[in-house]
C-alpha atoms as a PDB file:
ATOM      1  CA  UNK A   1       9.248  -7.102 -29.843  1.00  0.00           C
ATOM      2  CA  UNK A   2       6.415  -9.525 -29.779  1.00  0.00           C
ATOM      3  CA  UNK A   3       3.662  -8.668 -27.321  1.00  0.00           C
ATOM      4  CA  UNK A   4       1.275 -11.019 -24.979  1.00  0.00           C
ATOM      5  CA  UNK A   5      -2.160  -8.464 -24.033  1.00  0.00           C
ATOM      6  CA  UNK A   6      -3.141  -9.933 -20.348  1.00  0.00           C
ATOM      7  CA  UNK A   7      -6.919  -8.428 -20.161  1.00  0.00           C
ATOM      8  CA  UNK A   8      -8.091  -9.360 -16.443  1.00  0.00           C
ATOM      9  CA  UNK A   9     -12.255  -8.830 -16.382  1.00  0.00           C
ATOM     10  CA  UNK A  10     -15.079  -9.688 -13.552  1.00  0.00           C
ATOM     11  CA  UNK A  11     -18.760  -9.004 -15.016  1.00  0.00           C
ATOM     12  CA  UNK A  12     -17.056  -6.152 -17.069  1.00  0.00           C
ATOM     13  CA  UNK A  13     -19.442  -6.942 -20.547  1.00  0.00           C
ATOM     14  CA  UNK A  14     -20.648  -3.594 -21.376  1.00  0.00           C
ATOM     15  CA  UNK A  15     -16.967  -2.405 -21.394  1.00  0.00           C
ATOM     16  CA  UNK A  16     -14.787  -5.331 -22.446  1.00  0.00           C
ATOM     17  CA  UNK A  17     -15.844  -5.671 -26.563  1.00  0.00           C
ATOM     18  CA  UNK A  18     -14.954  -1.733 -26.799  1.00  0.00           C
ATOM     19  CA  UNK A  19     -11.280  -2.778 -24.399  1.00  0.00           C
ATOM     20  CA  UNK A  20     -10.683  -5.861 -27.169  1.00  0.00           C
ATOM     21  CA  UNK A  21     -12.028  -3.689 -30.243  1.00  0.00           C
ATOM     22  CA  UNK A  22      -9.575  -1.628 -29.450  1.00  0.00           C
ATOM     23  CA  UNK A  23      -6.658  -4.196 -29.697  1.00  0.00           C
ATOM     24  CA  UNK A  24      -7.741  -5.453 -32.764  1.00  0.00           C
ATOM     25  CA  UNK A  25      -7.547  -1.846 -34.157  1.00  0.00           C
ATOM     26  CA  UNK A  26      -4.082  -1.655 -33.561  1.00  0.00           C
ATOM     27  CA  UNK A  27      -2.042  -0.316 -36.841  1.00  0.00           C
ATOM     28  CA  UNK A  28       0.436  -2.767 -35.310  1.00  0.00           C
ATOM     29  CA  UNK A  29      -0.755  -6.088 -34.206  1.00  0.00           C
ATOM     30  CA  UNK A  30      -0.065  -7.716 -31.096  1.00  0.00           C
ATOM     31  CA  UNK A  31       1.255 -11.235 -31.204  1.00  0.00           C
ATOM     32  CA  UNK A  32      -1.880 -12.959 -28.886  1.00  0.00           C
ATOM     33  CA  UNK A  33      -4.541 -11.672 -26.471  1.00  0.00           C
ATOM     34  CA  UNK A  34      -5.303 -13.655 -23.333  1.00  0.00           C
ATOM     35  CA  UNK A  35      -8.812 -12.217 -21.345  1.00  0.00           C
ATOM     36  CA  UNK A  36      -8.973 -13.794 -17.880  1.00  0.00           C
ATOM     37  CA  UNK A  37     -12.228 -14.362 -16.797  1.00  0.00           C
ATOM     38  CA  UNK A  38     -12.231 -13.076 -13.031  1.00  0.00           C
ATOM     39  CA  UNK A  39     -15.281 -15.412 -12.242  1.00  0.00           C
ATOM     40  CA  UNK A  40     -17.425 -13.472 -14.168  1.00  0.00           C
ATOM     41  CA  UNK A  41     -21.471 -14.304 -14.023  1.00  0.00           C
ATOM     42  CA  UNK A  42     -22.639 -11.913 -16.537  1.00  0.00           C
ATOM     43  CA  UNK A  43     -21.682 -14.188 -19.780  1.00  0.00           C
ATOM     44  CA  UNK A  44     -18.925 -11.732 -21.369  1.00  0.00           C
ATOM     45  CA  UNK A  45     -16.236 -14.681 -21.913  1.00  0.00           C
ATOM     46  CA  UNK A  46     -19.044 -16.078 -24.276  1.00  0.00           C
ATOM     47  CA  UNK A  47     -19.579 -12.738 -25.764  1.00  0.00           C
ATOM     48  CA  UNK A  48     -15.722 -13.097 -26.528  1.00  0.00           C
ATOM     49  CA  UNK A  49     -16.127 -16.272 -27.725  1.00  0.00           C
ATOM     50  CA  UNK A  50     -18.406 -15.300 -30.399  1.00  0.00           C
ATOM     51  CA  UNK A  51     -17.357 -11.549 -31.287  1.00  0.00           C
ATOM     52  CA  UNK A  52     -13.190 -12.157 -31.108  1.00  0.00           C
ATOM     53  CA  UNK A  53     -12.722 -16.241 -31.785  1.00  0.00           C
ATOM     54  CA  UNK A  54      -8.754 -15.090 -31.645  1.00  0.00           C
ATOM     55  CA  UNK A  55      -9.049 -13.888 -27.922  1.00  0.00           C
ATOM     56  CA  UNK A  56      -7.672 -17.165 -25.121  1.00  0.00           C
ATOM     57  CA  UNK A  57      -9.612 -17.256 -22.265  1.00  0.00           C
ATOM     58  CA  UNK A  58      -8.645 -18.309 -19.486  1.00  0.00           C
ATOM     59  CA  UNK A  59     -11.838 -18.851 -16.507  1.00  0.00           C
ATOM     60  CA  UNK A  60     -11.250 -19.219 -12.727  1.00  0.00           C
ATOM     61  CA  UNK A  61     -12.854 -18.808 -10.072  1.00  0.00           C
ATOM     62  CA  UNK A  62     -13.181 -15.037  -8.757  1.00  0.00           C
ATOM     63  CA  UNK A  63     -10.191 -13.936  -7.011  1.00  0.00           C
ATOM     64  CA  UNK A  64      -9.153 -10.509  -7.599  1.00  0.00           C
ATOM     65  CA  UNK A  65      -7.824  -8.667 -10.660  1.00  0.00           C
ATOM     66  CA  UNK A  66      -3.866  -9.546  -9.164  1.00  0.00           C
ATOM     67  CA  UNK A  67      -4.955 -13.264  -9.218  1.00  0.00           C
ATOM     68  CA  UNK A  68      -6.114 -12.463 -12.825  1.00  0.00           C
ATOM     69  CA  UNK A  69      -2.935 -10.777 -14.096  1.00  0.00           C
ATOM     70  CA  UNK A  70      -0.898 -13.285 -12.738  1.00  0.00           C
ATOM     71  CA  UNK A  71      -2.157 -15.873 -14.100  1.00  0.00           C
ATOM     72  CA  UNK A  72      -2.671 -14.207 -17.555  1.00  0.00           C
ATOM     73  CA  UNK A  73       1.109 -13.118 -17.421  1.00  0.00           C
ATOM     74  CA  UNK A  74       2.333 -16.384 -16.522  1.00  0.00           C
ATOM     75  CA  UNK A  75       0.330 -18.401 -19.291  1.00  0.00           C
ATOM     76  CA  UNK A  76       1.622 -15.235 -22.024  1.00  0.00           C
ATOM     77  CA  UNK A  77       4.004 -16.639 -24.583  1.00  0.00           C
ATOM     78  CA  UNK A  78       5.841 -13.861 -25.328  1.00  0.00           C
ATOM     79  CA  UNK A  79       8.341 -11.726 -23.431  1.00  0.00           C
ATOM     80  CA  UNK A  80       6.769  -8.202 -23.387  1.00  0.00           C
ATOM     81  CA  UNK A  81       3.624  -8.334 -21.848  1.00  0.00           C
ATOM     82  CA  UNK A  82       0.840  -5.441 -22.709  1.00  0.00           C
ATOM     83  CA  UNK A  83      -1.564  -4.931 -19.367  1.00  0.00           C
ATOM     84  CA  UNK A  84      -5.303  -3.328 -20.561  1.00  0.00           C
ATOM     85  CA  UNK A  85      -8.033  -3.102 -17.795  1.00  0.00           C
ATOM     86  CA  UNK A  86     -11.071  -4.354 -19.188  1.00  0.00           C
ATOM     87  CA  UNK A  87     -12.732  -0.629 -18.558  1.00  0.00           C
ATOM     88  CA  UNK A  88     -10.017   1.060 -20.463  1.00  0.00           C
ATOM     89  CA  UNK A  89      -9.472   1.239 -24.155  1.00  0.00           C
ATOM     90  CA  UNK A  90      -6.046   2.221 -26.629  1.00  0.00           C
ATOM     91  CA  UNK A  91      -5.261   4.508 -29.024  1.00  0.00           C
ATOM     92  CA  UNK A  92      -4.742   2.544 -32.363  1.00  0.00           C
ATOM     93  CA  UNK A  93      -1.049   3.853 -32.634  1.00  0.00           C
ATOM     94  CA  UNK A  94      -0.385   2.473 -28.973  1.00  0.00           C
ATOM     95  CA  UNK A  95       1.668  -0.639 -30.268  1.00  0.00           C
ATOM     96  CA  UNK A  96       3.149   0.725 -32.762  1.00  0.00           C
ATOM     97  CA  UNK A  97       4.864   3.417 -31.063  1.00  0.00           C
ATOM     98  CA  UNK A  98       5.911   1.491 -28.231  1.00  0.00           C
ATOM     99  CA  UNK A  99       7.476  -1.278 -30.692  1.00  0.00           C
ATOM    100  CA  UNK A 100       9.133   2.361 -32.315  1.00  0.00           C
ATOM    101  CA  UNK A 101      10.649   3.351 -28.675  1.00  0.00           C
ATOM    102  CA  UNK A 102      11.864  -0.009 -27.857  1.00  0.00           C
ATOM    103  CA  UNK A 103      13.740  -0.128 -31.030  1.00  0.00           C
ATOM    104  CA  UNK A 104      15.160   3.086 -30.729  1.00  0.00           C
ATOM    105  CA  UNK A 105      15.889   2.619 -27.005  1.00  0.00           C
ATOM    106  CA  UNK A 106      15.663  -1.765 -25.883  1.00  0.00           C
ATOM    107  CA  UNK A 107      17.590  -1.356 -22.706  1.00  0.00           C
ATOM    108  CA  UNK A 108      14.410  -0.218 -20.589  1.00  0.00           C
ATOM    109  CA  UNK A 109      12.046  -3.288 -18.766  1.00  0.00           C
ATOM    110  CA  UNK A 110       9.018  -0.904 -18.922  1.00  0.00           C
ATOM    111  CA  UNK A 111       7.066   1.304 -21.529  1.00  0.00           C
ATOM    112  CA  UNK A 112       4.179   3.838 -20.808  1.00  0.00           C
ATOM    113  CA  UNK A 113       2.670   6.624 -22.216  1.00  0.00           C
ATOM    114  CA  UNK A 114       0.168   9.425 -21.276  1.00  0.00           C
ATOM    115  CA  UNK A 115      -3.508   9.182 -21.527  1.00  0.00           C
ATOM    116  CA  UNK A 116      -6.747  10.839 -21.397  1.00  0.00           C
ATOM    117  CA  UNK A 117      -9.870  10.553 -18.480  1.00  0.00           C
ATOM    118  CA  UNK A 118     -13.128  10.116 -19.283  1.00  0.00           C
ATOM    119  CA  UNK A 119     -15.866  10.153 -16.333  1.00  0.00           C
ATOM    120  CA  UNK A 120     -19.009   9.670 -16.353  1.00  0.00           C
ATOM    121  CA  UNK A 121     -18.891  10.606 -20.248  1.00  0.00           C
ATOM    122  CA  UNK A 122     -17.221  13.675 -20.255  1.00  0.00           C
ATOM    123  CA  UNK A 123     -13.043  14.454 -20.454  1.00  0.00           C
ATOM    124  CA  UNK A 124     -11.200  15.692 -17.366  1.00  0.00           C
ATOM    125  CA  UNK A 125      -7.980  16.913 -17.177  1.00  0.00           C
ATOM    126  CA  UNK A 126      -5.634  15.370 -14.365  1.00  0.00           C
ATOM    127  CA  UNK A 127      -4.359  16.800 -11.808  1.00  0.00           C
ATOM    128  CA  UNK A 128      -0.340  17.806 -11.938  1.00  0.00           C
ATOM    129  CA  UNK A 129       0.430  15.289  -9.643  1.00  0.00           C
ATOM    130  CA  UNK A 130      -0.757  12.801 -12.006  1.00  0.00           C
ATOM    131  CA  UNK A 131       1.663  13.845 -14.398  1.00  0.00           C
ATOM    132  CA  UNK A 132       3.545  11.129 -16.255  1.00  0.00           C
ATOM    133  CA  UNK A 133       7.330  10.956 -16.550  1.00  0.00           C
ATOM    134  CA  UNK A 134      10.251   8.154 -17.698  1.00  0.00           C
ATOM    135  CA  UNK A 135      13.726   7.686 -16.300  1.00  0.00           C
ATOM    136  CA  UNK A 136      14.381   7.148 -12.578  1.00  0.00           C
ATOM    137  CA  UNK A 137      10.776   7.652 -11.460  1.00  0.00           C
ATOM    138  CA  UNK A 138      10.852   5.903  -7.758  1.00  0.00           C
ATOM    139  CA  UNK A 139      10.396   9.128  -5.941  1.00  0.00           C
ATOM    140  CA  UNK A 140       7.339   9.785  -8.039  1.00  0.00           C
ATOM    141  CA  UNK A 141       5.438   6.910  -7.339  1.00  0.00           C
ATOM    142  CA  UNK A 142       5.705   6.962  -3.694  1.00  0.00           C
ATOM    143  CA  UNK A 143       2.687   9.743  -3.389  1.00  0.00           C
ATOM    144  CA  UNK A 144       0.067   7.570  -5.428  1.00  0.00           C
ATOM    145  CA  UNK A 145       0.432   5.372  -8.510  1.00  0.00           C
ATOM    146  CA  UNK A 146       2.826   6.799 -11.357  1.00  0.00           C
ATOM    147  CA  UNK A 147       1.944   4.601 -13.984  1.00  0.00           C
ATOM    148  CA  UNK A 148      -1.340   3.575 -15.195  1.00  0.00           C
ATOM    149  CA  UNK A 149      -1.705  -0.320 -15.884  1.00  0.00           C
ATOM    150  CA  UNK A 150      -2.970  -0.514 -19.394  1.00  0.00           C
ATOM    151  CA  UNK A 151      -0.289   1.942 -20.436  1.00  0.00           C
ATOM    152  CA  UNK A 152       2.178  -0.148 -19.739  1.00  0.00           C
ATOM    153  CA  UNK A 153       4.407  -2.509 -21.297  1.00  0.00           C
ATOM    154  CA  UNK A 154       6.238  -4.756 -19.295  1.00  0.00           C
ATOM    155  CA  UNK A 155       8.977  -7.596 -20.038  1.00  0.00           C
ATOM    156  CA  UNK A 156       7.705 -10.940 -18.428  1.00  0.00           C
ATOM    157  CA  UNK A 157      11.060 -11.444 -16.761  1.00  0.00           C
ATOM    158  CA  UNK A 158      11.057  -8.209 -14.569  1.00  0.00           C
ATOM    159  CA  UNK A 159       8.092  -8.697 -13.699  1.00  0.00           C
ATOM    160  CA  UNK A 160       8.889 -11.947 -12.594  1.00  0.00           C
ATOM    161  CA  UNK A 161      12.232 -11.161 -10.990  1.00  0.00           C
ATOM    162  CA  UNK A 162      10.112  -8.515  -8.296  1.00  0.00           C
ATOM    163  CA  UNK A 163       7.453 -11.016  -7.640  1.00  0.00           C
ATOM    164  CA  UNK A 164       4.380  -9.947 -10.078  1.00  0.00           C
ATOM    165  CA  UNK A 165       1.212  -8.258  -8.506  1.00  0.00           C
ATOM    166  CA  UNK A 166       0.193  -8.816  -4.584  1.00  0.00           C
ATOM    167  CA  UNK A 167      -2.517 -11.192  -4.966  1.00  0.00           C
ATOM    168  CA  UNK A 168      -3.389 -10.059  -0.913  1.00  0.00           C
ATOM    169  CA  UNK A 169      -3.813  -6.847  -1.624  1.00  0.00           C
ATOM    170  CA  UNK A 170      -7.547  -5.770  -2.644  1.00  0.00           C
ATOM    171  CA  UNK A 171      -6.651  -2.336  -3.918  1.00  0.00           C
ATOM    172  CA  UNK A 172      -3.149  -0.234  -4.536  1.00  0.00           C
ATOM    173  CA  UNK A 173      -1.623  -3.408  -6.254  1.00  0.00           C
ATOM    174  CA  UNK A 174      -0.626  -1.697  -9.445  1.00  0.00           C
ATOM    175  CA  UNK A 175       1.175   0.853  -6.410  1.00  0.00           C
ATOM    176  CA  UNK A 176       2.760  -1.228  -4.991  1.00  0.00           C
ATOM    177  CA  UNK A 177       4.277  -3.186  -8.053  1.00  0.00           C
ATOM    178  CA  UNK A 178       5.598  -0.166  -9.455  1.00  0.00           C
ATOM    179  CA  UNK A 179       7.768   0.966  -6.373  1.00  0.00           C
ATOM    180  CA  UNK A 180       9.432  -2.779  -6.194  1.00  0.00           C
ATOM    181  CA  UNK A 181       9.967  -2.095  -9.769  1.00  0.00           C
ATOM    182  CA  UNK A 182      10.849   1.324  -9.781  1.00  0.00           C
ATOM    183  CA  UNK A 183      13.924   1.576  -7.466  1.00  0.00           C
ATOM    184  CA  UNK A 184      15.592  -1.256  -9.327  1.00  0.00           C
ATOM    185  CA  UNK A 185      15.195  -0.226 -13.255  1.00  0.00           C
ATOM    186  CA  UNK A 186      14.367   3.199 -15.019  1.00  0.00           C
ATOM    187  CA  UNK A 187      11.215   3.375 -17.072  1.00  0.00           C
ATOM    188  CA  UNK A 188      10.746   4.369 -20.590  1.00  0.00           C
ATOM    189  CA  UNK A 189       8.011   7.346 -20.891  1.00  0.00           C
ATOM    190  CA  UNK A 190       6.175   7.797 -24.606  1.00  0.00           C
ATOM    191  CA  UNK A 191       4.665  11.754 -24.430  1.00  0.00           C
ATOM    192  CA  UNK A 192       1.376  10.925 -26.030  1.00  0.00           C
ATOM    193  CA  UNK A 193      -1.729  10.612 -24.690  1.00  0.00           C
ATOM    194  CA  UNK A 194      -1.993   6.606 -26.615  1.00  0.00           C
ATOM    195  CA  UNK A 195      -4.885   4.933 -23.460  1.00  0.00           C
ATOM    196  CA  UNK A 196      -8.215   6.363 -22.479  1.00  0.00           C
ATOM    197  CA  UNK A 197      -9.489   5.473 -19.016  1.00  0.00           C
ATOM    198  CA  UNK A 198     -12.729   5.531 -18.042  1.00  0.00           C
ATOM    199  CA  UNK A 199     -14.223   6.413 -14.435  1.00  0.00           C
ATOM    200  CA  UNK A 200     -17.117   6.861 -12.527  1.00  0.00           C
ATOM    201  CA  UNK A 201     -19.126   3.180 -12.547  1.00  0.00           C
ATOM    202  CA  UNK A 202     -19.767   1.752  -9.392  1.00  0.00           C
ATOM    203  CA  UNK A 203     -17.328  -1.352  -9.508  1.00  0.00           C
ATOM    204  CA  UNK A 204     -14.232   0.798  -9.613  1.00  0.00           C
ATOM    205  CA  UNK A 205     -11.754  -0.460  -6.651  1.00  0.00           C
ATOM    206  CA  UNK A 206     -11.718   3.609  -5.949  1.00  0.00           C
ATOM    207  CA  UNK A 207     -15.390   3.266  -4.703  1.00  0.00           C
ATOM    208  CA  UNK A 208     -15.225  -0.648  -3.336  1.00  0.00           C
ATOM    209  CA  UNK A 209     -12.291   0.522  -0.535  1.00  0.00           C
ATOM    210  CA  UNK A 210     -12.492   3.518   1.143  1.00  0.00           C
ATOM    211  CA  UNK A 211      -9.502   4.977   2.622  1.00  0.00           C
ATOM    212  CA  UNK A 212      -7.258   3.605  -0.752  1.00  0.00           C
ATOM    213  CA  UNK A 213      -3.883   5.331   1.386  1.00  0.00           C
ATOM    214  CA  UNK A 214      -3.888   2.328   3.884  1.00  0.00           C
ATOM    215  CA  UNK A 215      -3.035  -0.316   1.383  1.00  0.00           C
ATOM    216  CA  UNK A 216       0.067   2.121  -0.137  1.00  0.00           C
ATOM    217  CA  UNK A 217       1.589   2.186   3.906  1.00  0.00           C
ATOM    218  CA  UNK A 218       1.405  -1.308   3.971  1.00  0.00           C
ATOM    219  CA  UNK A 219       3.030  -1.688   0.415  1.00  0.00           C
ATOM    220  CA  UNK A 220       5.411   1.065   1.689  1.00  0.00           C
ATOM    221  CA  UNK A 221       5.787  -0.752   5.153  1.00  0.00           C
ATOM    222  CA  UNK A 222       6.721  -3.870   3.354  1.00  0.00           C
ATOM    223  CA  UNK A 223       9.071  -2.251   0.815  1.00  0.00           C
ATOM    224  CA  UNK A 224      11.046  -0.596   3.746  1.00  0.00           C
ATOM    225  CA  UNK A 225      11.330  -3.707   5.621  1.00  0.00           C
ATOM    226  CA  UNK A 226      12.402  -5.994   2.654  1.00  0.00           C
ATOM    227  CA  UNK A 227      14.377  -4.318   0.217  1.00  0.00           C
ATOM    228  CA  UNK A 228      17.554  -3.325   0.301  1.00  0.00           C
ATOM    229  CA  UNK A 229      16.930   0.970  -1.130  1.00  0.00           C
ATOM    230  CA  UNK A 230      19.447   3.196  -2.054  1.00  0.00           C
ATOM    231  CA  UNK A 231      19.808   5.790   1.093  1.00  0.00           C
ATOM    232  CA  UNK A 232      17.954   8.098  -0.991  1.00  0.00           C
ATOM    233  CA  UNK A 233      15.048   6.523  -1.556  1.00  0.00           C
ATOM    234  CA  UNK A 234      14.937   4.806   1.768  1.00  0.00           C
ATOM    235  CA  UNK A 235      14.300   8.500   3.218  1.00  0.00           C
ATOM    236  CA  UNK A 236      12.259   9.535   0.807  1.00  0.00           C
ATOM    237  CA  UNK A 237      10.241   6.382   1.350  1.00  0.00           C
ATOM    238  CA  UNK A 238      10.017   6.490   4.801  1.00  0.00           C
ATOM    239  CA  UNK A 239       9.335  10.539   5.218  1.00  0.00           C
ATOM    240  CA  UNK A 240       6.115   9.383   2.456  1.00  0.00           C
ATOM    241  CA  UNK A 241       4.870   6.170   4.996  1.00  0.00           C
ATOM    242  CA  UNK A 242       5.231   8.780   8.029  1.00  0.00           C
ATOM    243  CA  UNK A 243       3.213  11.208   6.065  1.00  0.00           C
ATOM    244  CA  UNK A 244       0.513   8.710   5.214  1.00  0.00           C
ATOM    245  CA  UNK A 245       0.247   7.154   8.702  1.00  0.00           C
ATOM    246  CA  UNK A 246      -0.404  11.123  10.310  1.00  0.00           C
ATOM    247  CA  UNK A 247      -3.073  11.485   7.531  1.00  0.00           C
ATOM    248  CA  UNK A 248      -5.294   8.372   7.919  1.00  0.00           C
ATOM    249  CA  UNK A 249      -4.766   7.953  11.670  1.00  0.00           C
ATOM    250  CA  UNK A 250      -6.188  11.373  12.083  1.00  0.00           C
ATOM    251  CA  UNK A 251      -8.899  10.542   9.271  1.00  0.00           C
ATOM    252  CA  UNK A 252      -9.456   6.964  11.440  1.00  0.00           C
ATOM    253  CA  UNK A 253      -9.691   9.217  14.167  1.00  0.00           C
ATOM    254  CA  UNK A 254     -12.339  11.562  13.532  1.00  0.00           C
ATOM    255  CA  UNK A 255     -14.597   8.903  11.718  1.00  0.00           C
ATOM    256  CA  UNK A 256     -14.128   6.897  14.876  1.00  0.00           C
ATOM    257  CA  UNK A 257     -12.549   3.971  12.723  1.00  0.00           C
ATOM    258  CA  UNK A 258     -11.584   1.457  15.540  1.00  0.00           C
ATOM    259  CA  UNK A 259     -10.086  -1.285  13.202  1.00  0.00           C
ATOM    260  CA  UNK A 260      -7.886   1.280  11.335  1.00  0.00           C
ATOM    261  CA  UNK A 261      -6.661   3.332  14.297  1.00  0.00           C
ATOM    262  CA  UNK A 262      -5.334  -0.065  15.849  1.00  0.00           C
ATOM    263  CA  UNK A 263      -3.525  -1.334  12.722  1.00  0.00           C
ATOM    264  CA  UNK A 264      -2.311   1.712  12.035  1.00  0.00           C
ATOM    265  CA  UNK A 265      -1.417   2.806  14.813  1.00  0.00           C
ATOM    266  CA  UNK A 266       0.128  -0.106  16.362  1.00  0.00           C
ATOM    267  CA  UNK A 267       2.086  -0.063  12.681  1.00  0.00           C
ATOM    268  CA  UNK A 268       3.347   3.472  13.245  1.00  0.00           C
ATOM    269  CA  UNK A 269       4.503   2.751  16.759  1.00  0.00           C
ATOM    270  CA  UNK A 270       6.316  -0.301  15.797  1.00  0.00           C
ATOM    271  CA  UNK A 271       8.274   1.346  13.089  1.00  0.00           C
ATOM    272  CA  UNK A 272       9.255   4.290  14.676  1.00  0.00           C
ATOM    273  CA  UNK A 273      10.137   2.014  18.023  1.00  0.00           C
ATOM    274  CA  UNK A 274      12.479  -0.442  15.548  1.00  0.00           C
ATOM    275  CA  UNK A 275      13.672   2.396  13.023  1.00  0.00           C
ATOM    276  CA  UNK A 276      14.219   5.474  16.013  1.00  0.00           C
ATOM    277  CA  UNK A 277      12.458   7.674  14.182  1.00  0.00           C
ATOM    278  CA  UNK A 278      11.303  10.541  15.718  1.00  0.00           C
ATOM    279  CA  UNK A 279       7.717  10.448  14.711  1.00  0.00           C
END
């Protein structure tokens, strides 16, 4: 199993030597690290330069940390591709035991694990919806992301085969790649806690956009209009969009939202007009 890290980073320096630290303290090492630099103005690429001369960078100009995964994945030379926010940080056994549960088990397309919260310097413990889980886990990602990007380990080649991250979508993309990938292959889950995310700074997407359900009911809305989902999932899918649309219409309503109560609500009226759905 050789391993590609994609590290996507905009003005992320305070952060990004403890993300690529640890990497290198991996008890098993990864086969090449690629940071793409997001348009970053605060000089951390030349930070990496200097501190971790075995780090590739590739620079562009800023457009969104989807853009930047994409084009880190696609430049990766290696089949299984290891995603690490540049905020977030791994447990030195990370790659090792994933390399372990591949061996033991190759036929998955995906690899995650639990992992810990930090915010604002002190450990919180997530809520049971946030609970991780492995096999056939479509029906748990519909309510709000399943599977936290730098736990995972991806092959190149699934990723590729459901169209890679939603470079139009500002927030939710790690959502919305996980249900395309979800309904078509099961997911391995590791039962250790092996990433620790940290939360609470100020250029979290959480924080930038407001209202984070409206970019999951379009990723829904386009799911249900595209692919072709087991009857199953299809309801289960389309009872969670409903759900969604009654909660931030009503939220666009009483913050007197005008530009989300006509998307939204033109969105809702469309699908239940074309799907006669009693809404």
């Amino acid at each position: 199993m050789r391993i590609s890290v994609v590290i996507p980073s905009y003005n992320r320096r305070p952060t990004l030597a403890r993300a690529l630290q640890s990497v290198f303290d991996q008890t098993s090492a990864v086969d090449e690290v690629i940071l793409v630099d997001d348009g970053s103005t605060d000089g951390s690429s030349d930070m990496v330069d200097r501190q971790f001369p075995r780090v590739k960078i590739l620079r562009q100009p800023n457009r969104g940390v989807s853009a930047a995964r994409n084009r880190g994945i696609v430049a990766a030379q290696f089949e299984w591709i290891a995603l690490l926010d540049s905020d977030d940080s791994w447990m030195p056994q990370k790659i090792e035991l994933v390399r372990k549960a591949w061996q033991q088990q190759p036929d998955y397309v995906l690899y995650h694990s639990d992992e810990i919260w930090i915010r604002h310097g002190i450990r919180v413990n997530p809520k049971h919806k946030h609970r991780k889980s492995g096999g056939w886990i479509f029906e748990n990602c519909l309510p709000l992301c399943a599977i936290s990007p730098s736990a995972s380990v991806i092959s190149k080649t699934a990723l590729q085969s459901v169209g890679m991250f939603d470079e139009n979508l500002p927030a939710c993309e790690d959502y919305d790649l996980w249900l395309r990938l979800c309904h078509q292959y099961p997911v391995h889950y590791i039962d250790k806690a092996l990433i620790t995310k940290y939360g609470g700074h100020q250029d979290q997407l959480s924080r930038q956009h407001p209202a984070m359900d409206r970019f999951r009911i379009r990723a829904l809305y386009r799911l249900l209009k595209s692919s072709s989902l087991e009857p199953e999932y299809y309801r289960a899918a389309e009872a969670t969009l409903l759900g969604k649309l009654d909660i931030l219409i009503k939220g666009a309503v009483k913050h007197r939202n005008r530009a989300v109560i006509d998307e939204f609500v033109t969105l809702r009226d469309t699908w239940c007009r074309e799907r006669v759905t009693q809404c």
